[in-house]
N, C-alpha and C. Protein backbone atom coordinates (compact mmCIF):
# COMPACT_ATOMS: atom_id res chain seq x y z
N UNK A 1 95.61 102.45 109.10
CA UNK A 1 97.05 102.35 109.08
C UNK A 1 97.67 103.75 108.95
N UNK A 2 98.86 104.00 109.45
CA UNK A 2 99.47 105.09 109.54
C UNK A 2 101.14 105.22 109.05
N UNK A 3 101.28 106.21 108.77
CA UNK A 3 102.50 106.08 107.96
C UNK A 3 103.84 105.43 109.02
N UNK A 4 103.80 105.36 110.29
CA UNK A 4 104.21 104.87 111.24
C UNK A 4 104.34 103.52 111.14
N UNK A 5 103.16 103.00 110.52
CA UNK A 5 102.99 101.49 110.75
C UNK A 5 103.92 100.81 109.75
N UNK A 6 104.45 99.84 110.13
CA UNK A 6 104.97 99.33 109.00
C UNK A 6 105.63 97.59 109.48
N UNK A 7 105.41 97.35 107.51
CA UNK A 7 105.63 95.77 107.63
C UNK A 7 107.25 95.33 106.87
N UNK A 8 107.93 94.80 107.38
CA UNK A 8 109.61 94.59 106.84
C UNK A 8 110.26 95.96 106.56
N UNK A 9 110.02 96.60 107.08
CA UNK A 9 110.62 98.30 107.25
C UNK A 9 110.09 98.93 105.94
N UNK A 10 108.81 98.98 105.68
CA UNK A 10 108.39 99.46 104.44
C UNK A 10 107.09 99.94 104.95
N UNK A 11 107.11 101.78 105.22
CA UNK A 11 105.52 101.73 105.71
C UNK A 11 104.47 102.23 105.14
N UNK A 12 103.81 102.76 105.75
CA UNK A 12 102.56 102.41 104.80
C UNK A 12 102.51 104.16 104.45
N UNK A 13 101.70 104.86 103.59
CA UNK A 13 100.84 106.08 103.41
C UNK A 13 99.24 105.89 103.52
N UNK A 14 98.51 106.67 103.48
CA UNK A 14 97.18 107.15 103.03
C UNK A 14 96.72 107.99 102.67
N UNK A 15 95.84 108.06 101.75
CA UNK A 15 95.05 109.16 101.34
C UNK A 15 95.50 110.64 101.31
N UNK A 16 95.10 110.81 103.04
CA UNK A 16 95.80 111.66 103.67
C UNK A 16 96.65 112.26 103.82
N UNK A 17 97.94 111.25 103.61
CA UNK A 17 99.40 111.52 103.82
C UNK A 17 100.18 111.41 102.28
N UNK A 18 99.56 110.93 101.29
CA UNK A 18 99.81 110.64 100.20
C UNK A 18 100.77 111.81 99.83
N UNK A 19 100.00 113.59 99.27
CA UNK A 19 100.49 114.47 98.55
C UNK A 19 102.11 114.62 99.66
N UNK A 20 102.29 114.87 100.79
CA UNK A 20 103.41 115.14 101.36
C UNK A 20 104.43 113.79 101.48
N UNK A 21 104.23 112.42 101.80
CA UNK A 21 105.22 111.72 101.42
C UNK A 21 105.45 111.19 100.33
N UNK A 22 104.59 111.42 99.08
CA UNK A 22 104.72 110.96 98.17
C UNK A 22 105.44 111.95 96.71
N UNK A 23 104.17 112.84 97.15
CA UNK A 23 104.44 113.78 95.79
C UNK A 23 104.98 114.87 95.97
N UNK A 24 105.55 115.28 97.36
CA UNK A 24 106.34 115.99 97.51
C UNK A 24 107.43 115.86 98.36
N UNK A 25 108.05 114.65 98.02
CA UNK A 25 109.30 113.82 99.25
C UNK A 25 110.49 114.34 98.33
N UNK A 26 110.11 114.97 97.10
CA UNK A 26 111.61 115.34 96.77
C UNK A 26 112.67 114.36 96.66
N UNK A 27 112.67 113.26 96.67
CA UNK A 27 113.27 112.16 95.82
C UNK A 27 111.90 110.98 94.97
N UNK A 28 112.73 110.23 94.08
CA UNK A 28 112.33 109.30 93.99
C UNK A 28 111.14 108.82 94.59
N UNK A 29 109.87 107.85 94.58
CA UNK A 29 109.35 107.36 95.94
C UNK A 29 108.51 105.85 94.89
N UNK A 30 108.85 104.79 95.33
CA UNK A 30 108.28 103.64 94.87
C UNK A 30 107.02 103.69 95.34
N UNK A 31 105.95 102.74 95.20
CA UNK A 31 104.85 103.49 96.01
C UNK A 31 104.10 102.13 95.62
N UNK A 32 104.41 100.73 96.77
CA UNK A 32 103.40 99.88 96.20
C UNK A 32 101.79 99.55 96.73
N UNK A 33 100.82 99.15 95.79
CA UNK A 33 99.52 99.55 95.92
C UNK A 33 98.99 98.05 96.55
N UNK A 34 98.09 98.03 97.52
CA UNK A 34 98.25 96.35 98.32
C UNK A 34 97.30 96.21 98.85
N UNK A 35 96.91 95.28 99.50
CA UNK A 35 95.57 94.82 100.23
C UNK A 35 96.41 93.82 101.14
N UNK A 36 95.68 93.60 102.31
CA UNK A 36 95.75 92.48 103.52
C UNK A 36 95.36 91.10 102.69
N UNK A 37 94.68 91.18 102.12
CA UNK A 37 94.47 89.96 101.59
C UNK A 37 94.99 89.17 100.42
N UNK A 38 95.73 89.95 99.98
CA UNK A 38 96.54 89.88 98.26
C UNK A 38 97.98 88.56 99.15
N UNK A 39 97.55 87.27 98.46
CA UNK A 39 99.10 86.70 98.57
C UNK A 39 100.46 87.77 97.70
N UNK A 40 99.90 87.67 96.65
CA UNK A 40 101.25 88.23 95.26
C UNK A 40 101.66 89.74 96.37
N UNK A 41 101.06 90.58 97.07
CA UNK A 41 101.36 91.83 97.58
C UNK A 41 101.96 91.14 98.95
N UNK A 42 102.01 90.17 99.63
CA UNK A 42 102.47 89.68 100.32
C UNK A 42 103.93 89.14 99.97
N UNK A 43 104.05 88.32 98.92
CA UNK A 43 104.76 88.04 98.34
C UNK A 43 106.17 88.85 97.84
N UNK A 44 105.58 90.56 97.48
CA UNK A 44 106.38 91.01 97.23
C UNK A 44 106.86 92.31 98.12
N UNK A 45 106.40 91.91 99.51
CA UNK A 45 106.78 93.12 100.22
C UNK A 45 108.14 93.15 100.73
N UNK A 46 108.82 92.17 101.23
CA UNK A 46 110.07 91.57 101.16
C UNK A 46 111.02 92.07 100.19
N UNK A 47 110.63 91.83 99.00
CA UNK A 47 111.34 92.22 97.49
C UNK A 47 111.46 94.03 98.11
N UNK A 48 109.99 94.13 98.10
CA UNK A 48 110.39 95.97 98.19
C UNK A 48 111.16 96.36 99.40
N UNK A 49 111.24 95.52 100.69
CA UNK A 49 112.05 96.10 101.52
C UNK A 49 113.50 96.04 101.10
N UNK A 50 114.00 94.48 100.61
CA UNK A 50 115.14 94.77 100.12
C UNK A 50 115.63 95.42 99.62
N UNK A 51 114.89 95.34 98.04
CA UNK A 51 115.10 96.83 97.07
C UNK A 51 115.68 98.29 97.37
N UNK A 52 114.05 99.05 98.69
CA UNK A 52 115.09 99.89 99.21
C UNK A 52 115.80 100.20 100.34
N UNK A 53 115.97 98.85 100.79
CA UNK A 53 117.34 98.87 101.69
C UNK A 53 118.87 99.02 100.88
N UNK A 54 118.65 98.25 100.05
CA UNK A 54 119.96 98.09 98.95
C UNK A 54 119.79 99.81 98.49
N UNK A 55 118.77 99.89 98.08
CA UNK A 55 119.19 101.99 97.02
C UNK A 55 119.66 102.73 98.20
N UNK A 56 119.00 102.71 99.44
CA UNK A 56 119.19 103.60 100.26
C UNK A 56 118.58 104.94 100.26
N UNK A 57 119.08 105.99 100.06
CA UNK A 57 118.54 107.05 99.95
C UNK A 57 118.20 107.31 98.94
N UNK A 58 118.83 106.65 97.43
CA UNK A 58 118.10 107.20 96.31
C UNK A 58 116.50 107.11 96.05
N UNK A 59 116.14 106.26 96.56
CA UNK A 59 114.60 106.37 96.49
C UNK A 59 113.77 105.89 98.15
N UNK A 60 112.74 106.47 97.95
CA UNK A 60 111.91 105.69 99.30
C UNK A 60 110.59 104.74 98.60
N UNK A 61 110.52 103.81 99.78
CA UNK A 61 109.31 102.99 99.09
C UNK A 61 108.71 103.23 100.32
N UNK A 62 107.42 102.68 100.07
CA UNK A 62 106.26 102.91 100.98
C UNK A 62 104.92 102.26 100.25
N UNK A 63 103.61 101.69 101.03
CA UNK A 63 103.02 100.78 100.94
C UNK A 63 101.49 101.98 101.08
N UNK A 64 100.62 101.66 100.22
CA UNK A 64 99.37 102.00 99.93
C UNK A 64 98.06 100.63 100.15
N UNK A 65 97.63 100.65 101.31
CA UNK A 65 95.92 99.63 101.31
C UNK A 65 95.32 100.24 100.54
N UNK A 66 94.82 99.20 99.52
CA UNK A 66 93.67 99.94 98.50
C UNK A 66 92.39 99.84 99.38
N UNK A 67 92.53 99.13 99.93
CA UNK A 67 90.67 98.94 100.56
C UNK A 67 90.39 100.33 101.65
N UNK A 68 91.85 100.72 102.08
CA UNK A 68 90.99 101.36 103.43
C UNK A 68 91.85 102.96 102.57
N UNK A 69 92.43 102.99 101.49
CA UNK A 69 92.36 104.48 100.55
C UNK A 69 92.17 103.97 99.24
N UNK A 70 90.96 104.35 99.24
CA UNK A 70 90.45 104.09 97.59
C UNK A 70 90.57 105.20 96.30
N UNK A 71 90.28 106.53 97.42
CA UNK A 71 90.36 108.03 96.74
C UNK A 71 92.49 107.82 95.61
N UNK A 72 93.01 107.69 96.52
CA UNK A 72 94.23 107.84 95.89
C UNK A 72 94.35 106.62 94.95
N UNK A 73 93.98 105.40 94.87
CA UNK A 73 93.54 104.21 94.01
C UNK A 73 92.93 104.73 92.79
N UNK A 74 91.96 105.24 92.97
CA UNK A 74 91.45 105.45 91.90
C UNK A 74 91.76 106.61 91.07
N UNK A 75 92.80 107.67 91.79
CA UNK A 75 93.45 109.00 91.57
C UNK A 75 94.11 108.84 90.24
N UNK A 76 94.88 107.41 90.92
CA UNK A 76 96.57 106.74 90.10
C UNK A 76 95.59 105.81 89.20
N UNK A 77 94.59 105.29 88.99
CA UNK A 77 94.38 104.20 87.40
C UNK A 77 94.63 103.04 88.53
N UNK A 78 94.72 102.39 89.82
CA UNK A 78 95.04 101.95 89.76
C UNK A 78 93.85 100.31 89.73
N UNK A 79 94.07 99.32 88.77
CA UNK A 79 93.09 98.35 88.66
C UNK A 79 93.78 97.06 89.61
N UNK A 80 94.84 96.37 89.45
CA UNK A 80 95.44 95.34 89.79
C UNK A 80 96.33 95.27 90.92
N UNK A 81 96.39 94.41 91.83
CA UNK A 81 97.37 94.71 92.74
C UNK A 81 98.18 93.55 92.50
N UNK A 82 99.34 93.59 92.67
CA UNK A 82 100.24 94.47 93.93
C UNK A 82 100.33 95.31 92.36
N UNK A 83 100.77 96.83 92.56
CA UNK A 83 101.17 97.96 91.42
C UNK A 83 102.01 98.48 92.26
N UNK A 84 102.82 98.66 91.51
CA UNK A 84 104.12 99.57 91.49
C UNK A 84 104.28 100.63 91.14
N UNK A 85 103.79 101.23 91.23
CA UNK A 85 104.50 103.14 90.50
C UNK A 85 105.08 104.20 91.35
N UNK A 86 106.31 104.04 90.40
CA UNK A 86 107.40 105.42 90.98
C UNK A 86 106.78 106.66 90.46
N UNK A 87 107.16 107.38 91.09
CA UNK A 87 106.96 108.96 91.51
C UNK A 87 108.14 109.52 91.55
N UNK A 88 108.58 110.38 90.39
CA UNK A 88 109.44 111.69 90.69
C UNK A 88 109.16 112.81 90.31
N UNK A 89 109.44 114.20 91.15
CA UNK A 89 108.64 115.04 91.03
C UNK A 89 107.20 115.22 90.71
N UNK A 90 106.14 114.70 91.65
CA UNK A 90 105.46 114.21 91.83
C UNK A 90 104.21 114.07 90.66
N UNK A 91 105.15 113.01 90.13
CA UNK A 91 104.47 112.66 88.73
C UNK A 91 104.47 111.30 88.52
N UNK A 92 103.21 110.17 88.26
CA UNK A 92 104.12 108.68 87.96
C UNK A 92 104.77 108.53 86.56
N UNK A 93 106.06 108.21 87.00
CA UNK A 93 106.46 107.79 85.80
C UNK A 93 107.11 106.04 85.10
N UNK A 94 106.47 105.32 86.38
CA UNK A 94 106.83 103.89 85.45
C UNK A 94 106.07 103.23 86.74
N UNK A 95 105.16 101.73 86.25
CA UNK A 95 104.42 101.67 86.75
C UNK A 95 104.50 99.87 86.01
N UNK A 96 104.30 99.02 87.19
CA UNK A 96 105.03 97.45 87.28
C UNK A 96 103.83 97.15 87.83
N UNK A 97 103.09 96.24 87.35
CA UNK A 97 102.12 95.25 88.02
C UNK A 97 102.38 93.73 88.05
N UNK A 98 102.19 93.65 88.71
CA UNK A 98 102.25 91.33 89.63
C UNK A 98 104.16 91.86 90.46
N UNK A 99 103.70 89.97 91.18
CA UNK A 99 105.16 90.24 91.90
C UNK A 99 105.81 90.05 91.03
N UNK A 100 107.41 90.39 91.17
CA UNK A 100 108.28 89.70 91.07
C UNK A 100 109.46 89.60 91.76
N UNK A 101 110.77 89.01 91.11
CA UNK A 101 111.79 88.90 92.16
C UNK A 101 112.60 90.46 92.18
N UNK A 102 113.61 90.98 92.76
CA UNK A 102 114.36 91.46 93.32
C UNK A 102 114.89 91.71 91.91
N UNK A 103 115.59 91.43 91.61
CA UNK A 103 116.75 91.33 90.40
C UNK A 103 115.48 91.92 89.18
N UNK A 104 114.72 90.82 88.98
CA UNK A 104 113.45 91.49 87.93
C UNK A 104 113.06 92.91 88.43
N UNK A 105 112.37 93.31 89.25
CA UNK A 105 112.01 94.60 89.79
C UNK A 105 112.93 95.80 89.63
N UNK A 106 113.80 95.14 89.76
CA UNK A 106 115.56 96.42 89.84
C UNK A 106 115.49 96.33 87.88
N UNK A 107 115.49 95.77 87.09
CA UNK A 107 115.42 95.55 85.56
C UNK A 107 114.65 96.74 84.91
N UNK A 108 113.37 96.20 85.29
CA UNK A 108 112.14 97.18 85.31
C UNK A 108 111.98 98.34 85.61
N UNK A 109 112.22 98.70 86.91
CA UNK A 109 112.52 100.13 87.05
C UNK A 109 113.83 100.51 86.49
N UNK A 110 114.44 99.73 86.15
CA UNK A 110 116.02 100.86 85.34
C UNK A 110 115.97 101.71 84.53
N UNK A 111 116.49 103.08 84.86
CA UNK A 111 116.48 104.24 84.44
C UNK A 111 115.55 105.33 85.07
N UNK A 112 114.42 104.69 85.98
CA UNK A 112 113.76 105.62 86.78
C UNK A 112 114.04 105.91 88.11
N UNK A 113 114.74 104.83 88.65
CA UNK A 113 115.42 104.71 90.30
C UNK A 113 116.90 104.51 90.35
């Protein structure tokens, strides 16, 4: 997958592409962690497109496969999917695991996005 690719206008990173759209995008950057096979990461990709369709420019989101980048998975702690962790100045600083709704998600991150 390529940062090109993308599912409900939310696309993807890798490995690869991680340090420049992520940790050095110079805003905000949601950054959820997912698999093809995860219902709950299915579940909540929708939520994240909304999310940042509604912020707009204050933050970007973008979608991480754990199976096919494991290096950056295991970089971030990350154990559970779907995970959530924002990034500013390329640091995580708040970090949401399982789905949830829209309204919950916006709760949760308040004060970091």
């Amino acid at each position: 997958m390529t940062t090109t690719q993308a599912a409900q206008g939310v696309p993807y990173v890798t490995d690869e592409t991680f340090t420049e759209e992520v940790l050095s995008a110079g805003v905000p950057v949601l950054v959820q962690f997912t698999a093809q096979w995860c219902p709950s990461c299915k579940q909540l990709t929708p939520v994240l497109a909304a999310l940042a369709a509604e912020l707009g420019d204050r933050v970007k989101a973008v979608r991480l496969d754990v199976d096919h980048n494991p290096r950056t998975t295991v970089d971030h702690g990350v154990l559970a999917i779907p995970t959530l962790l924002v990034f500013q100045d390329g640091e995580p600083v708040r970090s949401v695991v399982g789905a949830r709704s829209k309204a919950r998600l916006l709760k949760d991150l308040d004060g970091v996005i």
